[in-house]
PDB file of N, CA and C in Angstrom:
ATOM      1  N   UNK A   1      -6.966  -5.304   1.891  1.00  0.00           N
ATOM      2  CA  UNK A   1      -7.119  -4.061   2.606  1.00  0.00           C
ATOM      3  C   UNK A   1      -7.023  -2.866   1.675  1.00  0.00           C
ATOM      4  N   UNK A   2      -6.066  -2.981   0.846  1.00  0.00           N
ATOM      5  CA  UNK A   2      -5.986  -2.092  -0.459  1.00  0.00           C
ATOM      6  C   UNK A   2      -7.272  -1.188  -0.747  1.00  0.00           C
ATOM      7  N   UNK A   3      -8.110  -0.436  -0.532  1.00  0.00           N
ATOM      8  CA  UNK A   3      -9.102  -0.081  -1.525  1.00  0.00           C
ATOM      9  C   UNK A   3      -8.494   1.269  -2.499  1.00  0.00           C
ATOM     10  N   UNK A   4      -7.991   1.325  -2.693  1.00  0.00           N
ATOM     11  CA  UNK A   4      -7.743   2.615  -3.700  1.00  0.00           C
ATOM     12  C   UNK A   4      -6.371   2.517  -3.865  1.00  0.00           C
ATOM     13  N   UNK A   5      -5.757   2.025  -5.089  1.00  0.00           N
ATOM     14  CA  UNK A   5      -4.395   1.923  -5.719  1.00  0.00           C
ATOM     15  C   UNK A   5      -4.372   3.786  -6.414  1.00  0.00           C
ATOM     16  N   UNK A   6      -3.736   4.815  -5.855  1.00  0.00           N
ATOM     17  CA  UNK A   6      -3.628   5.679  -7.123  1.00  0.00           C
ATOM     18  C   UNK A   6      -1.962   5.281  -7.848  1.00  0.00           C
ATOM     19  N   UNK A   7      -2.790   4.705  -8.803  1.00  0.00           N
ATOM     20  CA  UNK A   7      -1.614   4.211 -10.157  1.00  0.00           C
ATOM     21  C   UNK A   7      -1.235   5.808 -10.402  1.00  0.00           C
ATOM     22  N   UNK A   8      -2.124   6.563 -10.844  1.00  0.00           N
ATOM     23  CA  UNK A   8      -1.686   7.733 -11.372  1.00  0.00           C
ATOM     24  C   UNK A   8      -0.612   8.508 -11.009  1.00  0.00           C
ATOM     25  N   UNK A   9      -0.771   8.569  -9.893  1.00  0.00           N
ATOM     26  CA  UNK A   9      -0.009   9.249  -8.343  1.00  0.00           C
ATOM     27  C   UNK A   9       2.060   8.501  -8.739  1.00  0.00           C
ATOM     28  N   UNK A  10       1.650   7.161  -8.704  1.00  0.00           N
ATOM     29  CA  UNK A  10       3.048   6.360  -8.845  1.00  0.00           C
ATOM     30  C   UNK A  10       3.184   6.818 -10.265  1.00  0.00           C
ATOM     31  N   UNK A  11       2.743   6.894 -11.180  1.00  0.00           N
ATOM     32  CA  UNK A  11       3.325   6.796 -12.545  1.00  0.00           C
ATOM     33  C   UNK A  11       4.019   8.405 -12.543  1.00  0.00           C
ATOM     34  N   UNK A  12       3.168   9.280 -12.011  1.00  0.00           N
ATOM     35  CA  UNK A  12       3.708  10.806 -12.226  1.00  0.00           C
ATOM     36  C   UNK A  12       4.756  10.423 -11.382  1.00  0.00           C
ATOM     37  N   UNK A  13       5.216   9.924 -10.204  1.00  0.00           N
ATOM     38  CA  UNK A  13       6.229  10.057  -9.347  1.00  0.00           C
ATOM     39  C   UNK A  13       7.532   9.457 -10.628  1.00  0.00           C
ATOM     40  N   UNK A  14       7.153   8.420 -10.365  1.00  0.00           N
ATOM     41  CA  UNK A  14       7.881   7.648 -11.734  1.00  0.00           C
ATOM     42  C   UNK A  14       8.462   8.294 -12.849  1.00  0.00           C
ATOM     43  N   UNK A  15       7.625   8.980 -13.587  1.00  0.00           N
ATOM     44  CA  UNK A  15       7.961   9.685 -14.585  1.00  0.00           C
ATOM     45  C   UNK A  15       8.931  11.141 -14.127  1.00  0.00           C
ATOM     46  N   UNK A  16       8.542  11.817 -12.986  1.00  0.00           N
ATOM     47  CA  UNK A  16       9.629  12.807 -12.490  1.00  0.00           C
ATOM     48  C   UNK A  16      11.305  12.135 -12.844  1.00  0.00           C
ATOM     49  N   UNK A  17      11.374  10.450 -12.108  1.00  0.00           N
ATOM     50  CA  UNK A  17      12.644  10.520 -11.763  1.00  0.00           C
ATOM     51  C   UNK A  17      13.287   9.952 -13.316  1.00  0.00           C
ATOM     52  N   UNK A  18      12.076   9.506 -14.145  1.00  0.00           N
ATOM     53  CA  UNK A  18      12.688   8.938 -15.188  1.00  0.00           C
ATOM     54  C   UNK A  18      12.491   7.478 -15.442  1.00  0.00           C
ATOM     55  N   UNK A  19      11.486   7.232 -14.358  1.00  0.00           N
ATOM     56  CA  UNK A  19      11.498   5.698 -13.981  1.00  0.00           C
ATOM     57  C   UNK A  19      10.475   5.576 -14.703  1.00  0.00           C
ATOM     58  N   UNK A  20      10.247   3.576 -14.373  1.00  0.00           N
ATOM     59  CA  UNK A  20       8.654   3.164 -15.113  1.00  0.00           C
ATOM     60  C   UNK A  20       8.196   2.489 -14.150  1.00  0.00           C
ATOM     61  N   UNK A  21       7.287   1.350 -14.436  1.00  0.00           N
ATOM     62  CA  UNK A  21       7.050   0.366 -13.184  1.00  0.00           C
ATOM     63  C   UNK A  21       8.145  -0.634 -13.120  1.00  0.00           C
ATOM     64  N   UNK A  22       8.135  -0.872 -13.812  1.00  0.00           N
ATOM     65  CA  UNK A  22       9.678  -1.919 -14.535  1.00  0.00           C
ATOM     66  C   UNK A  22      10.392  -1.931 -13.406  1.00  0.00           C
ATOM     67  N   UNK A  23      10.922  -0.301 -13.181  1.00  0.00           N
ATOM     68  CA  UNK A  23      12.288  -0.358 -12.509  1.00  0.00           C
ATOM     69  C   UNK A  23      11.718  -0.711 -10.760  1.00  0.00           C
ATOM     70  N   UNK A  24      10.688  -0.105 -11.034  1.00  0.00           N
ATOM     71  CA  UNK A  24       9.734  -0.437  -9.554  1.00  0.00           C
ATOM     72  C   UNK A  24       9.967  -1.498  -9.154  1.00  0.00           C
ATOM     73  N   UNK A  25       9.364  -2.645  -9.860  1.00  0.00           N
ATOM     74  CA  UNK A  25       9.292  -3.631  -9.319  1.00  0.00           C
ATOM     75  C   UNK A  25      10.559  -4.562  -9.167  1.00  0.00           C
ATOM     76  N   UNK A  26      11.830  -3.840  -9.525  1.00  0.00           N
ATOM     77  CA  UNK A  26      12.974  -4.107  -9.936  1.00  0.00           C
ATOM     78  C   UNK A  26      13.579  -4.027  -7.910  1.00  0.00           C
ATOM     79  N   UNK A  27      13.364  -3.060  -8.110  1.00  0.00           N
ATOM     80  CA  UNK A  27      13.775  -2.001  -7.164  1.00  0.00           C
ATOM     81  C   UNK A  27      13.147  -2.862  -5.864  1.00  0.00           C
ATOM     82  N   UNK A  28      11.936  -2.645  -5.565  1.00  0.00           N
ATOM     83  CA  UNK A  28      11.267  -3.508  -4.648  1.00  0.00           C
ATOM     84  C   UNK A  28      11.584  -4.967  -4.670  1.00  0.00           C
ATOM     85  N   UNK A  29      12.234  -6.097  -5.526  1.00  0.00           N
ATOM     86  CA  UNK A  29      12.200  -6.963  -5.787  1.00  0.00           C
ATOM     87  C   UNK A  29      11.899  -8.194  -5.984  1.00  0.00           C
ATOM     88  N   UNK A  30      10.000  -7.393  -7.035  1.00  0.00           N
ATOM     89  CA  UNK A  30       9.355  -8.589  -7.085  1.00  0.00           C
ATOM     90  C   UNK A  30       8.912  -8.367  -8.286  1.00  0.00           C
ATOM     91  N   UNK A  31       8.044  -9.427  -8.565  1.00  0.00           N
ATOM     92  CA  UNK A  31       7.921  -9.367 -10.450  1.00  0.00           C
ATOM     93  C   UNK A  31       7.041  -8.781 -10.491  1.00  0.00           C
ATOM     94  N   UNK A  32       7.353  -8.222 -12.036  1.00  0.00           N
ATOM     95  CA  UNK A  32       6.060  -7.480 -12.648  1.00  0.00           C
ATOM     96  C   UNK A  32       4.947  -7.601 -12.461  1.00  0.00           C
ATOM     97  N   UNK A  33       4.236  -9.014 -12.338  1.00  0.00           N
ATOM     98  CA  UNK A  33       3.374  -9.267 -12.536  1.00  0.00           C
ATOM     99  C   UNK A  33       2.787  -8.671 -10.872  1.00  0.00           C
ATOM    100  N   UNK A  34       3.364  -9.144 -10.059  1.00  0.00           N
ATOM    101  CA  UNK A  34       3.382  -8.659  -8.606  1.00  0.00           C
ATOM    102  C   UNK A  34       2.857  -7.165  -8.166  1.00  0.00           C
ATOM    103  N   UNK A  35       3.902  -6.504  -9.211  1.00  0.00           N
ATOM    104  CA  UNK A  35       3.915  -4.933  -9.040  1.00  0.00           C
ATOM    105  C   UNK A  35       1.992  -4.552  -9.921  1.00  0.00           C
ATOM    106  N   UNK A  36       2.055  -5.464 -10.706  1.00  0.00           N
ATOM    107  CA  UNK A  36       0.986  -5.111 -11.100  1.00  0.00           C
ATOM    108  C   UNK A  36      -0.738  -5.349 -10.446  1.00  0.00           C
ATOM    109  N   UNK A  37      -0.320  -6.298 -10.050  1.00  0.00           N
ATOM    110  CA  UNK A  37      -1.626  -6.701  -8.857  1.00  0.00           C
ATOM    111  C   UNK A  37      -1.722  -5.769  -7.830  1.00  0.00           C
ATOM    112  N   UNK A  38      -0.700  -5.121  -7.847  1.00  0.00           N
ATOM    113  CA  UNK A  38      -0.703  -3.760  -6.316  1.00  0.00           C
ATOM    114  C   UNK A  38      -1.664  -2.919  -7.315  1.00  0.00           C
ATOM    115  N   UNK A  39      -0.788  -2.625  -8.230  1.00  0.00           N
ATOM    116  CA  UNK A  39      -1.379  -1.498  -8.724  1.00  0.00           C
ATOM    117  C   UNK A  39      -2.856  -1.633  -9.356  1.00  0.00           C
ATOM    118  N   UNK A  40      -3.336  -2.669  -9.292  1.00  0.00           N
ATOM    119  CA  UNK A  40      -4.714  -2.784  -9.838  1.00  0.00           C
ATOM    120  C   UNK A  40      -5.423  -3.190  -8.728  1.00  0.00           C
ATOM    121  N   UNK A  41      -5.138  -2.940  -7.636  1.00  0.00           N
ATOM    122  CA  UNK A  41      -5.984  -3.092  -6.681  1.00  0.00           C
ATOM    123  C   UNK A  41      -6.029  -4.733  -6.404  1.00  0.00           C
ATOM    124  N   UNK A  42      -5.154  -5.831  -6.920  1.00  0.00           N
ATOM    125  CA  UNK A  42      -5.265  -7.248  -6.637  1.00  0.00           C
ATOM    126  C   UNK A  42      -4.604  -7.946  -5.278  1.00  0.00           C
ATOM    127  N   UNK A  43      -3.801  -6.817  -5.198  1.00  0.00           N
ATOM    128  CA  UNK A  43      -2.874  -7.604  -3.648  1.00  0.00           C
ATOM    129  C   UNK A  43      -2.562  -5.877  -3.694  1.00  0.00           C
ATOM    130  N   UNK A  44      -1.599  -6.236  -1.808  1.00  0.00           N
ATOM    131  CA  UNK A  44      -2.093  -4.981  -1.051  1.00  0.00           C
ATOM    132  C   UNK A  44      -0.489  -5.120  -0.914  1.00  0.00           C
ATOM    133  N   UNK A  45       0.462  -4.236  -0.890  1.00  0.00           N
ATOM    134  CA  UNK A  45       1.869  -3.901  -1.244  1.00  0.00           C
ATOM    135  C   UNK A  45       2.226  -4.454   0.513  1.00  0.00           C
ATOM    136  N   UNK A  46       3.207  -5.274   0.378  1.00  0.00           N
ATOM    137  CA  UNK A  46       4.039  -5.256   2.124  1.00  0.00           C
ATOM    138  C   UNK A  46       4.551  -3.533   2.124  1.00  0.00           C
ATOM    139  N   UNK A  47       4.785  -4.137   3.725  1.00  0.00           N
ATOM    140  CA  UNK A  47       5.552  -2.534   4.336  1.00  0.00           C
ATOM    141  C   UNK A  47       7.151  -2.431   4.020  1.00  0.00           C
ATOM    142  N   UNK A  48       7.688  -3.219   3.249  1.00  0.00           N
ATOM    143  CA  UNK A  48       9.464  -3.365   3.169  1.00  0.00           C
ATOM    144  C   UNK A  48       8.896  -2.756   1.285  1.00  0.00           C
ATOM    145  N   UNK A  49       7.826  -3.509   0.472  1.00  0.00           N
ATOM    146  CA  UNK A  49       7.845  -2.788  -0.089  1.00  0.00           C
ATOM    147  C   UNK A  49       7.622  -1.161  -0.382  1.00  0.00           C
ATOM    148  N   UNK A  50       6.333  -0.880   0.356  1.00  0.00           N
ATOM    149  CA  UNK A  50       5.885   0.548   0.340  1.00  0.00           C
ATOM    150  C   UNK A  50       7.505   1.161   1.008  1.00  0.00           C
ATOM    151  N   UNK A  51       8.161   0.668   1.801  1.00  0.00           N
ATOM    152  CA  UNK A  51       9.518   1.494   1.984  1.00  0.00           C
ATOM    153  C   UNK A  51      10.554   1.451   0.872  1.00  0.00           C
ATOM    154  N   UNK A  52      10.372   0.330   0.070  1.00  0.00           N
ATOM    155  CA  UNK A  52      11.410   0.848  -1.074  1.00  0.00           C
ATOM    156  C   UNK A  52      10.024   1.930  -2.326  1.00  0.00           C
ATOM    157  N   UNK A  53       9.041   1.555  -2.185  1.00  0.00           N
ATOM    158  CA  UNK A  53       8.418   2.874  -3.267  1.00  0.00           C
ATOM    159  C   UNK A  53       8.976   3.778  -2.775  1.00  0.00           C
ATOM    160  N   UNK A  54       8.839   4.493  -1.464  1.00  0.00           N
ATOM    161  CA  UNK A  54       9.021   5.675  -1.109  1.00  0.00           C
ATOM    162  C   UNK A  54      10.729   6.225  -1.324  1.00  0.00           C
ATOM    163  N   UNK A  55      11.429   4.894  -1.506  1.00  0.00           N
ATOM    164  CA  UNK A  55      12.521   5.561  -1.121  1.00  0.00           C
ATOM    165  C   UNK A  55      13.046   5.858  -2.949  1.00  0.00           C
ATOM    166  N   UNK A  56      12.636   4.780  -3.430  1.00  0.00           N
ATOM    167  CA  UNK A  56      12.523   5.491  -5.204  1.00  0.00           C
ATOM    168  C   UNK A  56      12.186   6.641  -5.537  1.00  0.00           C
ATOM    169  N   UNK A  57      10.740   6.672  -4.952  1.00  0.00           N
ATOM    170  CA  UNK A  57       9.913   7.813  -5.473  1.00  0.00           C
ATOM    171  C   UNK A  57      10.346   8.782  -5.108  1.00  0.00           C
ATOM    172  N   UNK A  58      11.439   8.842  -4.227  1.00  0.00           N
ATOM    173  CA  UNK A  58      12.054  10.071  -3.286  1.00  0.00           C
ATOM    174  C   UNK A  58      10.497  11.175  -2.796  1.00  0.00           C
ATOM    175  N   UNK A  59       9.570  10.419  -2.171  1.00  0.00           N
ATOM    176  CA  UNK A  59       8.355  10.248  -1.412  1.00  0.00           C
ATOM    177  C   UNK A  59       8.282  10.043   0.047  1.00  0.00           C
ATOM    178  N   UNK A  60       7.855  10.504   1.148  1.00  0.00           N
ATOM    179  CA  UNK A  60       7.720  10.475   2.027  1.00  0.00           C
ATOM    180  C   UNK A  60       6.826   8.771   3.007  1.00  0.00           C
ATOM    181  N   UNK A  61       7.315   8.557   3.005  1.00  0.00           N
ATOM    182  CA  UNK A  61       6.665   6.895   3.403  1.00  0.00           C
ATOM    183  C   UNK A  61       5.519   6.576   3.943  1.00  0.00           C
ATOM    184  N   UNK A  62       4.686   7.927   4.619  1.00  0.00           N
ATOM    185  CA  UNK A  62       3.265   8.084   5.360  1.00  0.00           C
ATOM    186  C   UNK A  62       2.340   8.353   3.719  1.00  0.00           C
ATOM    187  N   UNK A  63       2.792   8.988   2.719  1.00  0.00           N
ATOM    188  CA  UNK A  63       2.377   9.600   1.502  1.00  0.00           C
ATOM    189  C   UNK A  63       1.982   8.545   0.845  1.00  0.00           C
ATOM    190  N   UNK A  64       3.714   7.909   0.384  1.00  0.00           N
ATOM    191  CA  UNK A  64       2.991   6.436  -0.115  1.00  0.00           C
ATOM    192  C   UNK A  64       2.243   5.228   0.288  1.00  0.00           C
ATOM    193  N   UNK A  65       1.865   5.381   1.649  1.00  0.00           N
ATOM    194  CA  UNK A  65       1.262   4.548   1.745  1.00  0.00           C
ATOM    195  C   UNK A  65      -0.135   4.475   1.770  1.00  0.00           C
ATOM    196  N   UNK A  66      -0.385   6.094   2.086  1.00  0.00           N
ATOM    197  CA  UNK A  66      -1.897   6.641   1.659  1.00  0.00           C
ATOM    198  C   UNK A  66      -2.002   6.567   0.109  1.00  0.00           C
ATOM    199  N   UNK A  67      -1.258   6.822  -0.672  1.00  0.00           N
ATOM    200  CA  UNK A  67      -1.648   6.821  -1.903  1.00  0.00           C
ATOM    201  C   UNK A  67      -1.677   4.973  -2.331  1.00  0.00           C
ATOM    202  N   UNK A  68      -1.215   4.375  -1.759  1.00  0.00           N
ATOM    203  CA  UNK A  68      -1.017   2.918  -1.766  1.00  0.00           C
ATOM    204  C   UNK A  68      -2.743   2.609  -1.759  1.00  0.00           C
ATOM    205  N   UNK A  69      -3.623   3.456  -0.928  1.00  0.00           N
ATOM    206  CA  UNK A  69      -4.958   2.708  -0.570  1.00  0.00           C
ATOM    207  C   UNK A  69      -5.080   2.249   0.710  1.00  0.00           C
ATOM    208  N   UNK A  70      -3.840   1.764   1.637  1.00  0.00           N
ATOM    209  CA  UNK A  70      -3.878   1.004   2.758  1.00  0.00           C
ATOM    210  C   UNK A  70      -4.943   1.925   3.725  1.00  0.00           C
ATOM    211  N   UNK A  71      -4.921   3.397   3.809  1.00  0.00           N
ATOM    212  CA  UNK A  71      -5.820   4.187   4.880  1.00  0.00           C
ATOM    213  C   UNK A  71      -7.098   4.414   4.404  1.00  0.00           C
ATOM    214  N   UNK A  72      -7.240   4.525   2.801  1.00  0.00           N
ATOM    215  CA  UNK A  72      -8.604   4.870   2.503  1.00  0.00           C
ATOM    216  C   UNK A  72      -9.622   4.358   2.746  1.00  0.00           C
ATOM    217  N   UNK A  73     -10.951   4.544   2.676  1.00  0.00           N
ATOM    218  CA  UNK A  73     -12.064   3.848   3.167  1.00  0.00           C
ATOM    219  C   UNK A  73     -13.212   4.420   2.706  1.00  0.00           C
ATOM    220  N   UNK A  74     -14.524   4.369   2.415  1.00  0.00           N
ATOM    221  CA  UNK A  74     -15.713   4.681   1.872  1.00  0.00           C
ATOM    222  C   UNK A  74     -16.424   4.893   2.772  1.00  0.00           C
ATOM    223  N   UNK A  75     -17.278   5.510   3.055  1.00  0.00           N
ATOM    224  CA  UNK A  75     -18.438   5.721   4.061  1.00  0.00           C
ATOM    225  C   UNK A  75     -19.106   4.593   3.703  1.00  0.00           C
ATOM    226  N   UNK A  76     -19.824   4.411   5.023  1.00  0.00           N
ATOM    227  CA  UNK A  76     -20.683   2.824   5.073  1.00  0.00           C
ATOM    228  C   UNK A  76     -22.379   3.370   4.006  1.00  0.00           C
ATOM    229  N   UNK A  77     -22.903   2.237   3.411  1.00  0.00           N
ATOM    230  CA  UNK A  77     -24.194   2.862   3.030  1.00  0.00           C
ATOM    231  C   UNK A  77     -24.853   3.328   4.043  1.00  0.00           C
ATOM    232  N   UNK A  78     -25.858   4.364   3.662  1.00  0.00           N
ATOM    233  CA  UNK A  78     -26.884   4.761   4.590  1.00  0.00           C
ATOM    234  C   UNK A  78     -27.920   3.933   5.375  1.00  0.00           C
ATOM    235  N   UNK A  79     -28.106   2.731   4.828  1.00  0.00           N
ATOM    236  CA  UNK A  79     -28.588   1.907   5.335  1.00  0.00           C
ATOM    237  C   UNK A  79     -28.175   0.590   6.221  1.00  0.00           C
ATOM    238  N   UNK A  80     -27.035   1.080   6.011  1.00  0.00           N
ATOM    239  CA  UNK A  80     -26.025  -0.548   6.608  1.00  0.00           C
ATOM    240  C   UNK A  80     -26.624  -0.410   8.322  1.00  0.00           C
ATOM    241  N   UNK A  81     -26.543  -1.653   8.797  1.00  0.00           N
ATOM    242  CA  UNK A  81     -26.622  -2.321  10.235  1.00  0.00           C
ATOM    243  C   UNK A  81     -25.825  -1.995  10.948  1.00  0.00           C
ATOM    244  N   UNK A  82     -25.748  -1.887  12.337  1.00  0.00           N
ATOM    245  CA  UNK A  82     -24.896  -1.365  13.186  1.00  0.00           C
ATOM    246  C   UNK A  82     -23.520  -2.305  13.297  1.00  0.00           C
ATOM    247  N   UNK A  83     -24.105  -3.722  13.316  1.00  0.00           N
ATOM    248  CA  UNK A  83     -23.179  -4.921  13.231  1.00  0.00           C
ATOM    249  C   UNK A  83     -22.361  -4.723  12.075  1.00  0.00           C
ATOM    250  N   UNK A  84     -22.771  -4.908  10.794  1.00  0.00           N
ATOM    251  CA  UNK A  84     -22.477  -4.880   9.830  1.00  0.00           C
ATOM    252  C   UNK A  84     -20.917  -3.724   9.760  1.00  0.00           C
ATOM    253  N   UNK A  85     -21.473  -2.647  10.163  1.00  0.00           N
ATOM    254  CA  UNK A  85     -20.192  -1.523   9.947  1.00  0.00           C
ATOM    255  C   UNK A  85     -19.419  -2.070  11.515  1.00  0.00           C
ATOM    256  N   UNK A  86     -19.273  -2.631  12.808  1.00  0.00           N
ATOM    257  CA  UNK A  86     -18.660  -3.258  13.127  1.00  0.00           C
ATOM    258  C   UNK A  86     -17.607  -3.909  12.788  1.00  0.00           C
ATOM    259  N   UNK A  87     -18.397  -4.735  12.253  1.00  0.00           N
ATOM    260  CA  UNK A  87     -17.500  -5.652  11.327  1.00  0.00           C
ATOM    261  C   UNK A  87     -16.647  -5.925  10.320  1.00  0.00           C
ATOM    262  N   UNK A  88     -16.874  -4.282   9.633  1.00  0.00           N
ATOM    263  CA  UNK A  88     -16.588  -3.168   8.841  1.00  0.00           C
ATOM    264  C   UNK A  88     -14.807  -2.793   9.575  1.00  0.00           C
ATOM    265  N   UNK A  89     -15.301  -2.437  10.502  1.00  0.00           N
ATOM    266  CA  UNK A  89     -14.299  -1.852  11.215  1.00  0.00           C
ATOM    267  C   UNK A  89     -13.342  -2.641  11.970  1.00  0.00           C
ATOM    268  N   UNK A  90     -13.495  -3.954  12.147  1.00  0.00           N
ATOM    269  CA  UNK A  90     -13.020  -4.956  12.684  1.00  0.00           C
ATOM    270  C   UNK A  90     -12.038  -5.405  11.717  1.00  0.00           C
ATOM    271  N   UNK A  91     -12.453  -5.439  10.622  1.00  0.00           N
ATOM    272  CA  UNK A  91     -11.493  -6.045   9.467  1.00  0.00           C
ATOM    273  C   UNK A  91     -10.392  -5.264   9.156  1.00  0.00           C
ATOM    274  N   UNK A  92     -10.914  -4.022   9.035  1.00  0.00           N
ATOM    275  CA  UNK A  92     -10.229  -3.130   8.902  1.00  0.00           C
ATOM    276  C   UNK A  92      -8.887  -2.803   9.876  1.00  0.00           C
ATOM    277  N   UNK A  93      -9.363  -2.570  10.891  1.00  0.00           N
ATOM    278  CA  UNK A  93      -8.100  -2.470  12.408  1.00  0.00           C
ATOM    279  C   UNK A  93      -7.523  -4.246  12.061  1.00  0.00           C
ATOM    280  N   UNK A  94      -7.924  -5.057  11.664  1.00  0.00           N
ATOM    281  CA  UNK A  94      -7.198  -6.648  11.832  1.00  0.00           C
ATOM    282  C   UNK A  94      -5.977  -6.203  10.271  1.00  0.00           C
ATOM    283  N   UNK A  95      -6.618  -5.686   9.698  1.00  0.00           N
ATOM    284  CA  UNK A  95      -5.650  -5.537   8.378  1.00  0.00           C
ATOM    285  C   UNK A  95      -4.007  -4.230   8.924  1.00  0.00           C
ATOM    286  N   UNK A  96      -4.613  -3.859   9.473  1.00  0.00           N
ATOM    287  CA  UNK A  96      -3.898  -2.718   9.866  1.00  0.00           C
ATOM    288  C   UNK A  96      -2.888  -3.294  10.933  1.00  0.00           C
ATOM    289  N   UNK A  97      -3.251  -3.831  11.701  1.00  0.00           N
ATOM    290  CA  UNK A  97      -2.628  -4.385  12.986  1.00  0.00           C
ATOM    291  C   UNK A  97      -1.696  -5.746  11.960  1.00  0.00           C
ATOM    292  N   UNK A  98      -2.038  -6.296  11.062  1.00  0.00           N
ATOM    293  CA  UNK A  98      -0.838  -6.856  10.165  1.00  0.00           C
ATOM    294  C   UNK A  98      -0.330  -6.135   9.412  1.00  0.00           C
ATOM    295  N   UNK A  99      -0.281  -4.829   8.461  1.00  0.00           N
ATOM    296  CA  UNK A  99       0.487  -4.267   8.205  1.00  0.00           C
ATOM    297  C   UNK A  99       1.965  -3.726   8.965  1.00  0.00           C
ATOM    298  N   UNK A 100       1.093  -3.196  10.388  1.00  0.00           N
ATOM    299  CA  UNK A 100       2.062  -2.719  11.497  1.00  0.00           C
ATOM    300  C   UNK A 100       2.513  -3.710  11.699  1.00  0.00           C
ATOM    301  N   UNK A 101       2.710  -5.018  11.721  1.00  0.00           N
ATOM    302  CA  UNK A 101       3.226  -6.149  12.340  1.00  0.00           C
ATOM    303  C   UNK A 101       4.170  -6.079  11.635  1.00  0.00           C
ATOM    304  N   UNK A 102       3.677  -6.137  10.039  1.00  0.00           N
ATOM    305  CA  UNK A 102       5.003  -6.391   8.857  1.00  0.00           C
ATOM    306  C   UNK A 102       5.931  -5.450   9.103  1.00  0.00           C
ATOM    307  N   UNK A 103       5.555  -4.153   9.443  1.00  0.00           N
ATOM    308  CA  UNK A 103       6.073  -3.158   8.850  1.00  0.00           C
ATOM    309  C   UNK A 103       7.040  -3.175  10.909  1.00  0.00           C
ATOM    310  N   UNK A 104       6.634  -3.290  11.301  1.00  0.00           N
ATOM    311  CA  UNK A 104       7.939  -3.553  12.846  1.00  0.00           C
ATOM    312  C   UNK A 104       8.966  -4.654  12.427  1.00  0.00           C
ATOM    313  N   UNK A 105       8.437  -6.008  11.740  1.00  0.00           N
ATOM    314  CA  UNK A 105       9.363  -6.478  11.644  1.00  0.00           C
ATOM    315  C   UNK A 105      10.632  -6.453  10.555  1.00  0.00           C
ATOM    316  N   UNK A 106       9.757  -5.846   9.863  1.00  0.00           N
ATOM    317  CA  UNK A 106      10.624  -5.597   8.872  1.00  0.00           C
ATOM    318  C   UNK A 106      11.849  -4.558   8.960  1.00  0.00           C
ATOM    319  N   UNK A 107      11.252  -3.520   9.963  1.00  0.00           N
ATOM    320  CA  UNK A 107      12.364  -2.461  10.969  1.00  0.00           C
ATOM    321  C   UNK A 107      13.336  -3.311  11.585  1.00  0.00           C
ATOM    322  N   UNK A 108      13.032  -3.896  12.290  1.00  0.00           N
ATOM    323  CA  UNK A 108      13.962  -5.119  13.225  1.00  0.00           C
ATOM    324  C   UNK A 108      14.775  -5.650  11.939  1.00  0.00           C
ATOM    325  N   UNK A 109      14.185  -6.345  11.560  1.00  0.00           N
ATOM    326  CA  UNK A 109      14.952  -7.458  10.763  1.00  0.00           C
ATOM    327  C   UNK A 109      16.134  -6.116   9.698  1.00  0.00           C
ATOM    328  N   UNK A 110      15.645  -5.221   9.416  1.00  0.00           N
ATOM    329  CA  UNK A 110      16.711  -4.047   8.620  1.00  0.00           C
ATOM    330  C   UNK A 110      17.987  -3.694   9.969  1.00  0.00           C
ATOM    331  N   UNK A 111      17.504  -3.479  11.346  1.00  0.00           N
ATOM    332  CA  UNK A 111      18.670  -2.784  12.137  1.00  0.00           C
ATOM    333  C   UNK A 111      19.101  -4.051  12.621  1.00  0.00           C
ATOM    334  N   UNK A 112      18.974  -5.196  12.579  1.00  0.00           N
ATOM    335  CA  UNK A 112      19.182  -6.174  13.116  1.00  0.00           C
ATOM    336  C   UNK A 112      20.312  -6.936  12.646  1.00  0.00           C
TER     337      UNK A 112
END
């Protein structure tokens, strides 16, 4: 679901507090290698993580998760099929509707 990692965005946040990715992925508690597939656009960050970025980044949690990529999206080509961007949009709300899933349970499972 990821389409747009801004790395840039995290590294300046990062660099404000003094941090690197290091401590990121420290912090979130998963490996480097992990933290790095977010950030290159290879895997799409859970919602327990995007809540510990934000709470590092001393970042607002709607912020990071737009800058995460999870909301962004491209206009369809000019030529695409009606189905086609459907289907477009189908994937899209299915990705979303599991984020929100993660991201409720992961609320629960924190006050719980």
């Amino acid at each position: 679901m990821s389409l747009f990692f801004d790395a840039d965005w995290f590294d300046a946040k990062l660099a404000e507090r003094g941090l690197d990715r290091a401590a990121l992925a420290i912090a979130a508690g998963i490996e480097r290698a992990d933290l790095h597939g977010v950030f290159t656009n290879e895997r799409v960050a859970s919602a327990a993580e995007l809540e510990t970025f934000a709470r590092v980044l001393h970042a607002d949690l709607l912020e990071v998760t737009l800058k995460s990529g999870v909301t962004v999206r491209e206009p369809p080509p000019a030529d695409a099929e009606p189905s086609d961007r459907i289907e477009s949009i189908e994937a899209r709300l299915d990705a979303i509707d599991s984020w929100l899933a993660e991201f409720e349970a992961q609320k629960k499972k924190a006050a719980g």
